[in-house]
N, C-alpha and C. Protein backbone atom coordinates (compact mmCIF):
# COMPACT_ATOMS: atom_id res chain seq x y z
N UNK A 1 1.04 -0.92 35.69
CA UNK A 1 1.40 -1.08 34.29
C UNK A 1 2.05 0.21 33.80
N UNK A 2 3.41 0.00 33.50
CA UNK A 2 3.94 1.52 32.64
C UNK A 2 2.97 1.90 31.66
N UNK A 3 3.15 3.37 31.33
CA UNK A 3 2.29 3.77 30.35
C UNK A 3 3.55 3.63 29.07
N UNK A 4 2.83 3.17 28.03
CA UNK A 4 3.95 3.57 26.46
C UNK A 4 3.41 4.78 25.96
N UNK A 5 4.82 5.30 25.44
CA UNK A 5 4.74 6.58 24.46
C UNK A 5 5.06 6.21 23.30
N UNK A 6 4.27 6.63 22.40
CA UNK A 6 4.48 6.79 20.97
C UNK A 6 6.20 6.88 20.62
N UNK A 7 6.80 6.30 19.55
CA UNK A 7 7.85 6.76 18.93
C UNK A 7 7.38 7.93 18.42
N UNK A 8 6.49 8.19 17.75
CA UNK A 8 6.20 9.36 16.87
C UNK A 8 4.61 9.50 16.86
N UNK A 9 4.43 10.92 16.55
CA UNK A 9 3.05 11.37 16.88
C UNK A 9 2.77 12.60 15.78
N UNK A 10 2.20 12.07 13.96
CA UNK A 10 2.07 13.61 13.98
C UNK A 10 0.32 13.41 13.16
N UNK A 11 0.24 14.93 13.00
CA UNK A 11 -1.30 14.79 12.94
C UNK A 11 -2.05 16.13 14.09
N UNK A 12 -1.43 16.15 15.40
CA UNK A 12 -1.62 17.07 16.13
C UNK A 12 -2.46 18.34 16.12
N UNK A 13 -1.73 19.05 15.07
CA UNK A 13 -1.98 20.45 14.55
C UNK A 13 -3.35 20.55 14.21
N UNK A 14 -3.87 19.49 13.06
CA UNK A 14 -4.99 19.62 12.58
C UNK A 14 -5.84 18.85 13.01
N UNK A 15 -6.19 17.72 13.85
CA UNK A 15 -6.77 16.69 13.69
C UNK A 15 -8.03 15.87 12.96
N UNK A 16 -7.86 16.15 11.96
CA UNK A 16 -8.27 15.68 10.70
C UNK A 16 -7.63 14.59 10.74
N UNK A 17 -6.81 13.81 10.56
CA UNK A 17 -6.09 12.51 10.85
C UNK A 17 -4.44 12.44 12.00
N UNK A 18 -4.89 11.93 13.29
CA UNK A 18 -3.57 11.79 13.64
C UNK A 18 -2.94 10.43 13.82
N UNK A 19 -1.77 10.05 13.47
CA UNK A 19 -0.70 9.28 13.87
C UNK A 19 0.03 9.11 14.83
N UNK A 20 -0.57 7.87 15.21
CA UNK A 20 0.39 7.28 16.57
C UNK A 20 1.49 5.86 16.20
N UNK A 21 3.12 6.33 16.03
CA UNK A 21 3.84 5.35 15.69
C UNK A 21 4.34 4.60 17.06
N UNK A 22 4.25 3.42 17.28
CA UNK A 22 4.97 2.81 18.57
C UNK A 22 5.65 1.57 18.23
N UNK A 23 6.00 1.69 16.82
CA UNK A 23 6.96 0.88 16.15
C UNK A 23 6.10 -0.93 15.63
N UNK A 24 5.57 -1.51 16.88
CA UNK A 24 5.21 -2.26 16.40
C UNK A 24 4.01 -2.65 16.03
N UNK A 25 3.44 -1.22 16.67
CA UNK A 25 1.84 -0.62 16.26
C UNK A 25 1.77 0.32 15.54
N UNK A 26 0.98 0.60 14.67
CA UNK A 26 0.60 2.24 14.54
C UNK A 26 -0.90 2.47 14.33
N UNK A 27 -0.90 3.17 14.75
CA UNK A 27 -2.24 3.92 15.21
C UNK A 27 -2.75 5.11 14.08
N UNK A 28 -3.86 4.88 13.80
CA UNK A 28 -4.64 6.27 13.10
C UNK A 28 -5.81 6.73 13.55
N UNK A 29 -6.56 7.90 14.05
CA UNK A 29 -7.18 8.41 14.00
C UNK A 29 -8.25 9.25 13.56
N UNK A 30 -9.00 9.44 12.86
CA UNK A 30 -9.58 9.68 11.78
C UNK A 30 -10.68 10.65 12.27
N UNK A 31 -11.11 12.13 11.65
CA UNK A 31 -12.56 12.21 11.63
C UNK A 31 -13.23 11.59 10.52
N UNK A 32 -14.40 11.55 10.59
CA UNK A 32 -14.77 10.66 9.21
C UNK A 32 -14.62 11.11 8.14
N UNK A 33 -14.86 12.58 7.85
CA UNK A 33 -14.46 12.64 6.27
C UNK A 33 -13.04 12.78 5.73
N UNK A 34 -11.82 12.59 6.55
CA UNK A 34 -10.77 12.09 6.04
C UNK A 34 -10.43 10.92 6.26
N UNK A 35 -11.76 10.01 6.81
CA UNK A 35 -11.31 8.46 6.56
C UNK A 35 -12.09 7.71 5.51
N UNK A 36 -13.24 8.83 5.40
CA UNK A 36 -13.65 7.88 3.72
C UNK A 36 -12.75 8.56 2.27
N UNK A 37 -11.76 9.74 2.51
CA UNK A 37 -10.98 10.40 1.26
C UNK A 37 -9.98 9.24 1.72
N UNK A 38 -9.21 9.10 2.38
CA UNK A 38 -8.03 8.13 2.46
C UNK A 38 -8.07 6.60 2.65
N UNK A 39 -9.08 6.32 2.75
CA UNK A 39 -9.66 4.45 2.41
C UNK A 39 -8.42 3.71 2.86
N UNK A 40 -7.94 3.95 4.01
CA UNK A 40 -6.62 3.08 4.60
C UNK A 40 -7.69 1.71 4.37
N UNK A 41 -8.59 1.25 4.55
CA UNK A 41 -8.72 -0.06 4.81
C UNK A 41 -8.98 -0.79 3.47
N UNK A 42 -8.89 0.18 2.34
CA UNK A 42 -9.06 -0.40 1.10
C UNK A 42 -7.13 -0.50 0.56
N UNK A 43 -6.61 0.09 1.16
CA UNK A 43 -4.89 0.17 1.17
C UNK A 43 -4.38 -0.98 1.82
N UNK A 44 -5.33 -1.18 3.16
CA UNK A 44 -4.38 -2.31 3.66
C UNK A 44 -5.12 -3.31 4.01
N UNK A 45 -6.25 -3.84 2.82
CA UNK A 45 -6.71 -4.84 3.12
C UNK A 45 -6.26 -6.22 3.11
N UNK A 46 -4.75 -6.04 2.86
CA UNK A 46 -4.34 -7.78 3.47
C UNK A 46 -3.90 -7.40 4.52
N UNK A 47 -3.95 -6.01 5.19
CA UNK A 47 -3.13 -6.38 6.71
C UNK A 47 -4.25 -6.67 7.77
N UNK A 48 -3.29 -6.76 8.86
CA UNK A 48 -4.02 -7.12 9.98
C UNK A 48 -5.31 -6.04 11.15
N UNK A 49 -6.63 -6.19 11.15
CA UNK A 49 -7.15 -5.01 11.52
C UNK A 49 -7.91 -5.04 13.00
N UNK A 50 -7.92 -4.35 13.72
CA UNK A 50 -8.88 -4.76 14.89
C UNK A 50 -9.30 -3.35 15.58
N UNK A 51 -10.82 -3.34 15.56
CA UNK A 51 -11.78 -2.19 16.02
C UNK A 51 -11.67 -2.28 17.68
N UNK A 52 -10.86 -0.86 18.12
CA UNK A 52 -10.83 -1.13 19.29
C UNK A 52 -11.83 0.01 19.87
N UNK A 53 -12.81 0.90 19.79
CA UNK A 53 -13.57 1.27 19.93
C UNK A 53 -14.62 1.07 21.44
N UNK A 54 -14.23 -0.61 21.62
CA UNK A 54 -14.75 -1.08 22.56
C UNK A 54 -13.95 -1.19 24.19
N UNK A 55 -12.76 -0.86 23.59
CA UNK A 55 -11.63 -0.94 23.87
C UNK A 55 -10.99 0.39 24.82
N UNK A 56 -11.59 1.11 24.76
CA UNK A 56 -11.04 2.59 25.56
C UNK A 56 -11.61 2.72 26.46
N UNK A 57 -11.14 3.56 27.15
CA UNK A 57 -11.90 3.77 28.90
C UNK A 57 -11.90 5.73 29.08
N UNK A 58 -12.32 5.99 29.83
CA UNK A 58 -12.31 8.05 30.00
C UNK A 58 -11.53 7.64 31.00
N UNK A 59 -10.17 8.23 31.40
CA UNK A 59 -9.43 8.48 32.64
C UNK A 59 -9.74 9.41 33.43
């Protein structure tokens, strides 16, 4: 399976919140206390959401 790269990636520097754009995804990252100041899920509660948490593996 190819690996995908991000179109865009920022957030880096601090990681307090990073951004992963891959155009038809995007990705956020969060420690928790800049995910209860920025309430993305109270922003985008008509969009589409899925906890992938369960979902990752350690390479």
């Amino acid at each position: 399976m190819p690996e995908e790269k991000p179109w865009h990636v920022e957030g880096l520097d601090n990681l307090g919140w990073v951004l992963m754009d891959y155009v038809n995804a995007v990705i956020h990252i969060f420690q928790p206390d800049q995910r209860d100041f920025y309430s993305l899920e109270r922003l985008w509660a008509d969009g589409k959401s899925e906890v992938v948490e369960d979902h990752i593996t350690a390479e």
